[in-house]
N, C-alpha and C. Protein backbone atom coordinates (compact mmCIF):
# COMPACT_ATOMS: atom_id res chain seq x y z
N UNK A 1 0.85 -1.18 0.00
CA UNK A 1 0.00 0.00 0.00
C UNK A 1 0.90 1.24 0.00
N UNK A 2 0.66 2.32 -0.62
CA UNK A 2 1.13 3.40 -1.00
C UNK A 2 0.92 4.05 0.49
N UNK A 3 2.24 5.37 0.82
CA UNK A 3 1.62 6.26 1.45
C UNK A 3 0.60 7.09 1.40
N UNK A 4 0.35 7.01 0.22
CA UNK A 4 -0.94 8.03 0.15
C UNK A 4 -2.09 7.56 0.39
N UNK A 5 -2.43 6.09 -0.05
CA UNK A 5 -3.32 5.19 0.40
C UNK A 5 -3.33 4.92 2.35
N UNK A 6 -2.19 5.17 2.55
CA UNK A 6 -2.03 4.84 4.10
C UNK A 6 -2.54 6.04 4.59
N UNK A 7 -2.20 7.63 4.26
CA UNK A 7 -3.08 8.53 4.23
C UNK A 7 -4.61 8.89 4.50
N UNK A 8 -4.98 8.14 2.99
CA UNK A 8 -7.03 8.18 2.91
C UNK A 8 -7.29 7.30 4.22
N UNK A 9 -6.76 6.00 4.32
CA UNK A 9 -7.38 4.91 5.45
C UNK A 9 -7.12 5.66 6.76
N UNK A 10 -6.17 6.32 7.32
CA UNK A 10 -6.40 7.35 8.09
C UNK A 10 -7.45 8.31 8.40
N UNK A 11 -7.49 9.00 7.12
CA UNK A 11 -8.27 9.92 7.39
C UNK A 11 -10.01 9.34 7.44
N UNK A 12 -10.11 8.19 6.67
CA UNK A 12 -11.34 7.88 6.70
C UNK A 12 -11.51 7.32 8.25
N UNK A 13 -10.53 6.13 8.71
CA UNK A 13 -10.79 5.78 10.53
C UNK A 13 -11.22 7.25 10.86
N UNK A 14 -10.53 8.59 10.58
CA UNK A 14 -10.80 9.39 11.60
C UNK A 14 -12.15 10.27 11.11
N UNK A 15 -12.70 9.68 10.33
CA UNK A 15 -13.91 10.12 10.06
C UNK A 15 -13.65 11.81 9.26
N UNK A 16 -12.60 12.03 8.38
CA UNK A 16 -12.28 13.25 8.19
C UNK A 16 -12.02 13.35 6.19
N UNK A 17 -12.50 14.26 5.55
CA UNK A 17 -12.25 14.40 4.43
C UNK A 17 -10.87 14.85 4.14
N UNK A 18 -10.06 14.29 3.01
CA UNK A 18 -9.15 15.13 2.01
C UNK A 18 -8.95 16.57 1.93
N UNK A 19 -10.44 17.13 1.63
CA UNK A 19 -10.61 18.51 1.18
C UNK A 19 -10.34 19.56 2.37
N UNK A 20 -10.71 18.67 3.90
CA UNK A 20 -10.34 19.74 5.08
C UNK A 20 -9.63 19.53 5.89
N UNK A 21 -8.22 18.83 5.38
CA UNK A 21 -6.75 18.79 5.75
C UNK A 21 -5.77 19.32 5.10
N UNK A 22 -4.90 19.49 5.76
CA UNK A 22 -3.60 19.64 5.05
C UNK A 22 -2.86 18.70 5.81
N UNK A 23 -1.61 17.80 5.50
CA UNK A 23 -0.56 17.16 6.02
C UNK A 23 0.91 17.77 6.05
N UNK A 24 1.54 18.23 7.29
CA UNK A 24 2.16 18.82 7.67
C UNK A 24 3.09 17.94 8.58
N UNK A 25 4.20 18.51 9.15
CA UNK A 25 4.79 17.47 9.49
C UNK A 25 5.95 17.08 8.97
N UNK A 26 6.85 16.03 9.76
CA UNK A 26 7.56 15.25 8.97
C UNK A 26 7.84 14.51 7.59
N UNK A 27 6.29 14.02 7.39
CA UNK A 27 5.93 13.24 6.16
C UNK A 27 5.69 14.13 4.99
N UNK A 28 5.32 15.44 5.14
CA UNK A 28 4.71 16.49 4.56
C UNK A 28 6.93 16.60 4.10
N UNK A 29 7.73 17.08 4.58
CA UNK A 29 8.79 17.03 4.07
C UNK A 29 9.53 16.46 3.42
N UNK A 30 9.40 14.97 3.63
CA UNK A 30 9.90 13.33 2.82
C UNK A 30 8.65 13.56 1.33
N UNK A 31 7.97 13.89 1.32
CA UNK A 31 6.81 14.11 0.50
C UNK A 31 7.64 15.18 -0.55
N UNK A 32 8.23 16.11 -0.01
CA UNK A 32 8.29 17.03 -0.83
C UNK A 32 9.47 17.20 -1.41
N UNK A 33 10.03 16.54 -0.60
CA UNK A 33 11.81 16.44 -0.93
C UNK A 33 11.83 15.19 -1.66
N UNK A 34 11.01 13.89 -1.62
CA UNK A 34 11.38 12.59 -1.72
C UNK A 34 12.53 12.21 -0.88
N UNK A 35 13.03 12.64 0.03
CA UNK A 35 13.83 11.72 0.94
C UNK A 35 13.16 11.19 1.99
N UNK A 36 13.36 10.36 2.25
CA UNK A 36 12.69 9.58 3.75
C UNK A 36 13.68 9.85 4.64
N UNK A 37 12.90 10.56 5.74
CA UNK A 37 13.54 11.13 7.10
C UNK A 37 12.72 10.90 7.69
N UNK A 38 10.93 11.01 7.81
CA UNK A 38 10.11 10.92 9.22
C UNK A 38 9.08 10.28 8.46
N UNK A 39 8.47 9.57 9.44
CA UNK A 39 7.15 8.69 9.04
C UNK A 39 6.07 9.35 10.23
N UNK A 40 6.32 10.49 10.66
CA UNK A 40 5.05 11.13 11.40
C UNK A 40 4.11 11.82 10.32
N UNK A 41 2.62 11.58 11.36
CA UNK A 41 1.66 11.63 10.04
C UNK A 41 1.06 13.17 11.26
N UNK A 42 0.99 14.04 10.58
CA UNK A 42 0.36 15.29 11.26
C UNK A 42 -0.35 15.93 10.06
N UNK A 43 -1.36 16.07 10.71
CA UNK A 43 -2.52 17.06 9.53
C UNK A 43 -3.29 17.66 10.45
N UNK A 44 -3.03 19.03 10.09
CA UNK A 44 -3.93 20.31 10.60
C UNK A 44 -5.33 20.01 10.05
N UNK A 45 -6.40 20.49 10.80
CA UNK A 45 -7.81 19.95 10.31
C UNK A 45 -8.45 21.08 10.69
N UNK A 46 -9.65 21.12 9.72
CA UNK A 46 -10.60 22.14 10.79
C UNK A 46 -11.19 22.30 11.72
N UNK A 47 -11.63 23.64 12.08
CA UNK A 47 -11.72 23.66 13.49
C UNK A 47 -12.92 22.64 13.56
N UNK A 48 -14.22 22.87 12.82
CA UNK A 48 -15.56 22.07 13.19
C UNK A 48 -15.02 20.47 13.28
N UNK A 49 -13.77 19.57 12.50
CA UNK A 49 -13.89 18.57 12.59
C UNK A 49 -12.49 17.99 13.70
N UNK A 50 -12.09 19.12 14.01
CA UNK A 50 -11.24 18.70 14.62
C UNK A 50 -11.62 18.71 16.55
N UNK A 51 -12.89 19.30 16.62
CA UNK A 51 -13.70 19.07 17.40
C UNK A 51 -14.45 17.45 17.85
N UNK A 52 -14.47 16.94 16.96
CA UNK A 52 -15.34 15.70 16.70
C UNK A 52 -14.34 14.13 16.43
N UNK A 53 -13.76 15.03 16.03
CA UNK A 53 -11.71 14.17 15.88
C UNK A 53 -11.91 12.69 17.12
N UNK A 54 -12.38 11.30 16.88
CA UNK A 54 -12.10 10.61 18.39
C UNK A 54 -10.50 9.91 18.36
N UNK A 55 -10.18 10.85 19.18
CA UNK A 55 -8.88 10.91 19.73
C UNK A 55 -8.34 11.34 20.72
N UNK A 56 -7.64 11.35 21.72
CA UNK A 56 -7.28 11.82 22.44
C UNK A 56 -6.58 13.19 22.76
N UNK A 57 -6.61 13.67 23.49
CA UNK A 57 -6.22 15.30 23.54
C UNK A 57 -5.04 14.74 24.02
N UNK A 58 -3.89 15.06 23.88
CA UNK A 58 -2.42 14.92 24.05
C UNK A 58 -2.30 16.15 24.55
N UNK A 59 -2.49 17.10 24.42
CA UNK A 59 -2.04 18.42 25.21
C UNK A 59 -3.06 19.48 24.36
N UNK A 60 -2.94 20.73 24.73
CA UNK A 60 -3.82 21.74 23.96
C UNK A 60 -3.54 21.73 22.55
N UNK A 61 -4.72 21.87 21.60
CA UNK A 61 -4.37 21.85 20.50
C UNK A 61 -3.41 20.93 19.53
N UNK A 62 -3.74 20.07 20.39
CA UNK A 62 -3.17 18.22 19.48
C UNK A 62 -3.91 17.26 19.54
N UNK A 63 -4.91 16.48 19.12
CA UNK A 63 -5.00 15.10 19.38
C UNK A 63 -4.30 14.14 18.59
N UNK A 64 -4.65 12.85 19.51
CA UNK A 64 -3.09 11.65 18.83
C UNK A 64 -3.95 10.18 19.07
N UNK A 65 -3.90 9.69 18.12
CA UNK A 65 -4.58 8.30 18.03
C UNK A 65 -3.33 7.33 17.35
N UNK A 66 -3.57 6.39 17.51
CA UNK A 66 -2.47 5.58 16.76
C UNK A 66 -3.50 4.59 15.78
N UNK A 67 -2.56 4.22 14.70
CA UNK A 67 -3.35 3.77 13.73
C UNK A 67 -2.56 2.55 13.10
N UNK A 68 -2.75 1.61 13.41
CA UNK A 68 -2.10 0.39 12.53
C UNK A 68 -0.76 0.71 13.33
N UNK A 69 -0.53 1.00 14.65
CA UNK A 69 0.67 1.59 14.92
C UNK A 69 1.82 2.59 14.46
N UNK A 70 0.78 3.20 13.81
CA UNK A 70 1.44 4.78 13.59
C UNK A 70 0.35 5.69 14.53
N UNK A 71 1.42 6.25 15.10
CA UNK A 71 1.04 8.04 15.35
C UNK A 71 0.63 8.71 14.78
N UNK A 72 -0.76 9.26 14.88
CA UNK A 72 -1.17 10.66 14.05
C UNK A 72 -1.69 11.49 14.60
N UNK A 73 -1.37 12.66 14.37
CA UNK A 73 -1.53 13.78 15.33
C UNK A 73 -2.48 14.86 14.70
N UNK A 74 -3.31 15.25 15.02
CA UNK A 74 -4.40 16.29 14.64
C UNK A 74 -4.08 17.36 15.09
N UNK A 75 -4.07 18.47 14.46
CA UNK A 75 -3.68 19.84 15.27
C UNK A 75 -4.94 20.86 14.83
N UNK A 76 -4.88 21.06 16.06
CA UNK A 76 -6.16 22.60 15.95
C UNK A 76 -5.65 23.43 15.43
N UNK A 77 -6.22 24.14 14.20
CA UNK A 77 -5.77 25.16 13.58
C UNK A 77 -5.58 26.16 14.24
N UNK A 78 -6.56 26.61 15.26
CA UNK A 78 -6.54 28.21 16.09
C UNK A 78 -5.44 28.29 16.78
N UNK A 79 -4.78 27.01 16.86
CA UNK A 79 -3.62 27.06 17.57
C UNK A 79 -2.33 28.27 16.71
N UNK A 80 -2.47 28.08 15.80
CA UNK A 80 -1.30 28.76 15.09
C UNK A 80 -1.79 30.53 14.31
N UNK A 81 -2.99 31.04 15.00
CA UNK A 81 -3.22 32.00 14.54
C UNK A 81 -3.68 33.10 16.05
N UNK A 82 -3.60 34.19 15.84
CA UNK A 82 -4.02 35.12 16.54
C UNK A 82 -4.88 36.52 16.24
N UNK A 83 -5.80 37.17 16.94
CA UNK A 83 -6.09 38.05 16.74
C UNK A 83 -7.30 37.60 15.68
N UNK A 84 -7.92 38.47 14.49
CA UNK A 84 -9.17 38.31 13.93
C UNK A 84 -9.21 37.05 13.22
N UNK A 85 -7.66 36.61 13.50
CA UNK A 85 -8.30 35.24 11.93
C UNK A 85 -8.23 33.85 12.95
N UNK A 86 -9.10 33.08 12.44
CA UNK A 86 -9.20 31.89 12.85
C UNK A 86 -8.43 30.81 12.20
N UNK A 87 -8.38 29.69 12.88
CA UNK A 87 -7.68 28.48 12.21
C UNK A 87 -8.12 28.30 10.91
N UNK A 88 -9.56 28.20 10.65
CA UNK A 88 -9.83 27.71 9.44
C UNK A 88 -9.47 28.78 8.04
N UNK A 89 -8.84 29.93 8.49
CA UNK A 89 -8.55 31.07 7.69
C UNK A 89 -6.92 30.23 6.94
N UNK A 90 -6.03 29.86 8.03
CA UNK A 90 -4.64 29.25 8.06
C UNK A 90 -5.03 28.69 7.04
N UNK A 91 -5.86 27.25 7.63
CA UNK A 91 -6.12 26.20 6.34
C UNK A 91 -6.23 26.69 4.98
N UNK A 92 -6.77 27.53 4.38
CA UNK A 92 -7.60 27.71 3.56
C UNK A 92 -6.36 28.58 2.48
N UNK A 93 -5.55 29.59 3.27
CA UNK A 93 -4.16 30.53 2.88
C UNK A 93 -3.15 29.43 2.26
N UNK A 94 -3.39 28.58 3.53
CA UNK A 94 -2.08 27.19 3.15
C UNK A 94 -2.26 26.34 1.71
N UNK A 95 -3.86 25.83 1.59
CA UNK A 95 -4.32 25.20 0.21
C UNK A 95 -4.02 26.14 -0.48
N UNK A 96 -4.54 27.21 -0.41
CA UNK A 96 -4.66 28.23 -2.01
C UNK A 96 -3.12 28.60 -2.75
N UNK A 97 -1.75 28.75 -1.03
CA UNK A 97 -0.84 29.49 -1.77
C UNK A 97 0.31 28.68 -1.42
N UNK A 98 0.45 27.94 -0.01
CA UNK A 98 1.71 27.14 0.24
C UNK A 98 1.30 25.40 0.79
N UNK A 99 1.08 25.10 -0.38
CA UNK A 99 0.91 23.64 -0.77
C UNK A 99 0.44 23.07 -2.14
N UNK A 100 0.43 22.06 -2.23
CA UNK A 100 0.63 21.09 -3.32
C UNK A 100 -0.45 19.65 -3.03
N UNK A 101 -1.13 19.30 -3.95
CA UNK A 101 -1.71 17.99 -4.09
C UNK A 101 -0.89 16.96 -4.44
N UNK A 102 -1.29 15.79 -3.89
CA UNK A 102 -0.57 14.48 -4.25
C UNK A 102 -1.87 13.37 -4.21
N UNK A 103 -2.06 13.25 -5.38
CA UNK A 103 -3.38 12.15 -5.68
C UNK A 103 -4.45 12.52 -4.53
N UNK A 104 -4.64 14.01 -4.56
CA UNK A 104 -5.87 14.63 -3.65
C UNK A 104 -5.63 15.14 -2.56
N UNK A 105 -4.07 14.88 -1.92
CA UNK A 105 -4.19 15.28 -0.46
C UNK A 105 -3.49 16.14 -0.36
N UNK A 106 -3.84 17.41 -0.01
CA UNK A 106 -3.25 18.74 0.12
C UNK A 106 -1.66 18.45 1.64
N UNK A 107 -0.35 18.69 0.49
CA UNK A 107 0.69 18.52 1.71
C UNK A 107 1.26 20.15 1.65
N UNK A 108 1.67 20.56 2.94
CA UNK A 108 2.34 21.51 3.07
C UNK A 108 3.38 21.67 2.44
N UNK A 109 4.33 22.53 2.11
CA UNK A 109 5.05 23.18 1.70
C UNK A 109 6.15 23.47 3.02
N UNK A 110 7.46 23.26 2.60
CA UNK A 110 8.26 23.51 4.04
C UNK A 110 8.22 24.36 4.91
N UNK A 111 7.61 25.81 4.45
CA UNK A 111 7.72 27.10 5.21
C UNK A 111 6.28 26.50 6.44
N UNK A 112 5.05 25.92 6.04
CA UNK A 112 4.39 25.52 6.74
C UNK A 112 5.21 24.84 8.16
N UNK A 113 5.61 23.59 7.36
CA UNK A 113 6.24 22.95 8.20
C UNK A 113 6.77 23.48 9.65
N UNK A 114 7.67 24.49 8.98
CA UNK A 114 8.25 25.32 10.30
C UNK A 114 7.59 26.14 10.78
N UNK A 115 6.41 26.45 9.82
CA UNK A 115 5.94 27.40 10.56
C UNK A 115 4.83 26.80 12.24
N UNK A 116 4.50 26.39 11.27
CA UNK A 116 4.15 25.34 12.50
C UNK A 116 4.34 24.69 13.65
N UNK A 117 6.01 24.66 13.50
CA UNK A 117 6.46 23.82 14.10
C UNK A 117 7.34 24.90 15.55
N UNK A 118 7.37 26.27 15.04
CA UNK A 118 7.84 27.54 15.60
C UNK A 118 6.61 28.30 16.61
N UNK A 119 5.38 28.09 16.00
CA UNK A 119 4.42 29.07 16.99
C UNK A 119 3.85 28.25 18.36
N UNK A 120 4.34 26.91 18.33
CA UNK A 120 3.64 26.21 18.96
C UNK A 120 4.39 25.93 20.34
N UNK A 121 3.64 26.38 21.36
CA UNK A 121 4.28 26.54 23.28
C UNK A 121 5.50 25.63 23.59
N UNK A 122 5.32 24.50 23.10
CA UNK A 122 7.05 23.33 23.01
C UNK A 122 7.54 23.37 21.97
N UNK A 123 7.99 24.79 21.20
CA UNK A 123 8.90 24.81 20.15
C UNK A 123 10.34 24.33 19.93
N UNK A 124 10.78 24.55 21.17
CA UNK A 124 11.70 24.15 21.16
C UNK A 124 12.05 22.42 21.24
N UNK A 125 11.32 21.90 21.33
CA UNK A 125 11.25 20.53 21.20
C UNK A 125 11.50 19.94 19.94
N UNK A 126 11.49 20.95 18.68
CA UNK A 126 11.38 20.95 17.33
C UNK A 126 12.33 21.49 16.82
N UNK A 127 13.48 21.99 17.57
CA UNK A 127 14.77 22.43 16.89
C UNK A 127 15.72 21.21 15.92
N UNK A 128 15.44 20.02 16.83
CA UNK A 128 16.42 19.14 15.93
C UNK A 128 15.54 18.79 15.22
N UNK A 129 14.57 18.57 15.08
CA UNK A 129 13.73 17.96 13.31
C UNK A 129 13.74 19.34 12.18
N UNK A 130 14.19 20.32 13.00
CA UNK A 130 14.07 21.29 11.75
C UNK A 130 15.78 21.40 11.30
N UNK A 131 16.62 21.72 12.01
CA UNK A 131 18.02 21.35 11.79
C UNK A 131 18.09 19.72 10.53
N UNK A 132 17.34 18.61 11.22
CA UNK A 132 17.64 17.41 10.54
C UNK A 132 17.00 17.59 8.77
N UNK A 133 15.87 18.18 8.90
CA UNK A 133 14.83 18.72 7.29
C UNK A 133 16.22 19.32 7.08
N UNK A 134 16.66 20.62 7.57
CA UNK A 134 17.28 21.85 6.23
C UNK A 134 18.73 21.11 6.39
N UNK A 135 19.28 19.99 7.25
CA UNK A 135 20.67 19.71 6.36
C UNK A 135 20.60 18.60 5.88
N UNK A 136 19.32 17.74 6.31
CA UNK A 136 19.36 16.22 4.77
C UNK A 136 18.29 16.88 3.55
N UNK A 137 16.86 17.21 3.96
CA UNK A 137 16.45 17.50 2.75
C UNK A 137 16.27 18.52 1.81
N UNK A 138 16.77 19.63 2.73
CA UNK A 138 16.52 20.94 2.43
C UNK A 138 17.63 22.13 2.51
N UNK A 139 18.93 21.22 1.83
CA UNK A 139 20.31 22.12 2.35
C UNK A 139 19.68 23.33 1.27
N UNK A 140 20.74 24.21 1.48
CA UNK A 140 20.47 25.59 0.49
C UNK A 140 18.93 26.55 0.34
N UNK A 141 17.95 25.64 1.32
CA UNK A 141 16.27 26.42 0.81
C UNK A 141 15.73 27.41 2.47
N UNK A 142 17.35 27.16 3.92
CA UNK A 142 16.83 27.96 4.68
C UNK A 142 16.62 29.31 4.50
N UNK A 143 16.92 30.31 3.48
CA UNK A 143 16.51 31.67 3.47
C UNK A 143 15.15 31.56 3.30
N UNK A 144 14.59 30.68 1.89
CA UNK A 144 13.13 30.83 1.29
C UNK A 144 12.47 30.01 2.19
N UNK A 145 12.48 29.04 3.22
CA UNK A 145 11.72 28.62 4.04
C UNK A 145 11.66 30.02 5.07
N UNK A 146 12.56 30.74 5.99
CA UNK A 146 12.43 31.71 6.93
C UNK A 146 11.50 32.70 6.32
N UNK A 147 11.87 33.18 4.89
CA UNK A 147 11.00 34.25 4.79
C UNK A 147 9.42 33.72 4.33
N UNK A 148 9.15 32.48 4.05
CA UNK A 148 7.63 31.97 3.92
C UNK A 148 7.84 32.07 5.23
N UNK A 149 8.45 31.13 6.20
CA UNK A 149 7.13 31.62 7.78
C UNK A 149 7.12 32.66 8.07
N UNK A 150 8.35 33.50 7.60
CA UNK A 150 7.85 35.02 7.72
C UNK A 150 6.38 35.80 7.53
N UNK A 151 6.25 34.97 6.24
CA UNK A 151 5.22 35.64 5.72
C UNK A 151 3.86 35.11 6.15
N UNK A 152 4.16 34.03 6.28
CA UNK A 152 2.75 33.67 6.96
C UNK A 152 2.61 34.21 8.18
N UNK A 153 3.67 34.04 9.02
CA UNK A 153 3.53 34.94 10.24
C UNK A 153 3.00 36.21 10.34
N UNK A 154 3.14 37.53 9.16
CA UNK A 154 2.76 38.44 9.06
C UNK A 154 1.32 38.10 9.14
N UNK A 155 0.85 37.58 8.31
CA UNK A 155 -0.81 36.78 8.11
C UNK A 155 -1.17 36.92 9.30
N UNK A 156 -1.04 35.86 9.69
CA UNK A 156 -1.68 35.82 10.85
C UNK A 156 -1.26 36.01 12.06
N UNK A 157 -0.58 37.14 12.82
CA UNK A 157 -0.80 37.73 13.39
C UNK A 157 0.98 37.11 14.72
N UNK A 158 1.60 36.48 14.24
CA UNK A 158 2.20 35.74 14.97
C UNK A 158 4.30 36.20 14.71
N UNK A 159 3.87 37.46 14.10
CA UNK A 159 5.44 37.39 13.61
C UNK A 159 5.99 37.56 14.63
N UNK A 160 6.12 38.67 15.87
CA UNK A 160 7.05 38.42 16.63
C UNK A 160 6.81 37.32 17.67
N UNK A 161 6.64 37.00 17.60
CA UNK A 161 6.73 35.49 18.30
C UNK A 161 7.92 34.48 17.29
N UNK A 162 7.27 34.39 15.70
CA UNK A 162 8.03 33.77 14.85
C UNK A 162 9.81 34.48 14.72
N UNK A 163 9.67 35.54 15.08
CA UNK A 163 11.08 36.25 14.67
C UNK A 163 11.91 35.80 16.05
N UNK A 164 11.37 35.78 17.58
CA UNK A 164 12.18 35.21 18.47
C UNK A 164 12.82 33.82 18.37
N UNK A 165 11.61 33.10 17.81
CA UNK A 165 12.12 31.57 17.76
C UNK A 165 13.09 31.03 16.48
N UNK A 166 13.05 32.05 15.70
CA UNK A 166 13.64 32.02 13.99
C UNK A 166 15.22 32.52 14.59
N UNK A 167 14.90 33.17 15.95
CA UNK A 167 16.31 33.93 16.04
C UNK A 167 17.11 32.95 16.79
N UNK A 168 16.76 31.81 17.38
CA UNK A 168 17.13 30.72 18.33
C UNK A 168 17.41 29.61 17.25
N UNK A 169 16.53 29.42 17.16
CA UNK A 169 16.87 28.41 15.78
C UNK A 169 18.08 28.33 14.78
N UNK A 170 18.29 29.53 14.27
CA UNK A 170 19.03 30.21 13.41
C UNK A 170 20.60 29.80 14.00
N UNK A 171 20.76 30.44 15.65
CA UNK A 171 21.41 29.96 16.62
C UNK A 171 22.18 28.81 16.49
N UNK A 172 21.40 27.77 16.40
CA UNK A 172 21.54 26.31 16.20
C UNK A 172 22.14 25.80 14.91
N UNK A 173 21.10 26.49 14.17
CA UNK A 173 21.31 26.25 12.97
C UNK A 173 23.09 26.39 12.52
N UNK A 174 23.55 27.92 13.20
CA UNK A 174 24.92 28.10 12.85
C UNK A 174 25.96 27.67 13.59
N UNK A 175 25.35 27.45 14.90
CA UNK A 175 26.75 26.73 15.52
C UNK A 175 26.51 25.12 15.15
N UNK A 176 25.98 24.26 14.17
CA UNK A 176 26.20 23.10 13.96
C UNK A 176 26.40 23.17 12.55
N UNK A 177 26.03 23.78 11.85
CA UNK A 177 26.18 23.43 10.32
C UNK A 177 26.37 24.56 9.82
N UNK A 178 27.29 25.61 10.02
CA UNK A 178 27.34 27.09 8.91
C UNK A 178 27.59 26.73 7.63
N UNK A 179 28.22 26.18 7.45
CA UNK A 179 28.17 25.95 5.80
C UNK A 179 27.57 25.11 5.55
N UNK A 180 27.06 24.41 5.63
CA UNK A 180 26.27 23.38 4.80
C UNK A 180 24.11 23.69 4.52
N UNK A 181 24.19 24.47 5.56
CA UNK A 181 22.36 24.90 5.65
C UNK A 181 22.61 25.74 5.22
């Protein structure tokens, strides 16, 4: 069975359409790069179905079910926005301008990835999977990934928050790999 097929059977257990996800994440990067680095399955969902999601709340703004013994993690969209726009605004910015279909299933785009992976209260928990993306799959693309979460950050409402953690990161980024990211 294909990943993408491993995908739909997911999303159908979780009772959730194609059309109101995006897949983000680890897999969302191996996806886009074609390298295999992570087999985590994360898809932002909407808010109405991510309400109804039966899964467990893992912490605010995550649920996590396991599936055939994979991990999959649901994330509340409102989580990553502030001020007038709502989660389902994110979703909708992300389909139209930073992502890509793959036999129907809307995957993020790397700037997502991080962006995502930056606004969220245990960010820092996510320094080495973003270090591991920009020096196996993504050497040479950290400027144009920073300035997409830049920009989404402007969006929705989250840049300085994104510019502290971009500035830590960055940190990392140069005392382990200056030349090569």
């Amino acid at each position: 069975m294909s990943e993408i097929e491993n995908l739909y059977d997911i999303l159908r257990y979780a009772g959730l359409s194609e059309e109101r996800v995006v897949l983000v994440g680890g897999l969302a990067i191996d996806i886009y790069t074609g390298i295999p680095v992570s087999k985590d399955v994360d898809f932002v969902v909407m808010i109405e179905d991510y309400d109804r999601i039966p899964a467990v709340d893992m912490w605010e703004g995550v649920k996590q079910m396991e599936y055939m013994g994979r991990r999959v993690d649901f994330l509340d969209p409102d989580s990553y926005v502030v001020g007038q726009y709502k989660g389902n605004d994110l979703i909708e910015y992300i389909k139209r301008h930073r992502s890509f279909k793959v036999d129907g299933i809307y995957v993020a785009k790397p700037e997502v990835v991080f962006y995502t992976r930056l606004v969220i209260p245990n960010w820092g928990n996510y320094i080495r999977k973003d270090i591991r993306d920009l020096n196996r799959g993504l050497p040479g693309e950290k400027d144009k990934i920073y300035a997409g979460v830049k920009a989404i950050a402007d969006l929705f409402g989250t840049r300085g928050l994104v510019d502290e953690h971009l500035k830590v990161l960055e940190e990392y980024v140069q005392s382990n790999f200056p030349e090569r990211i």
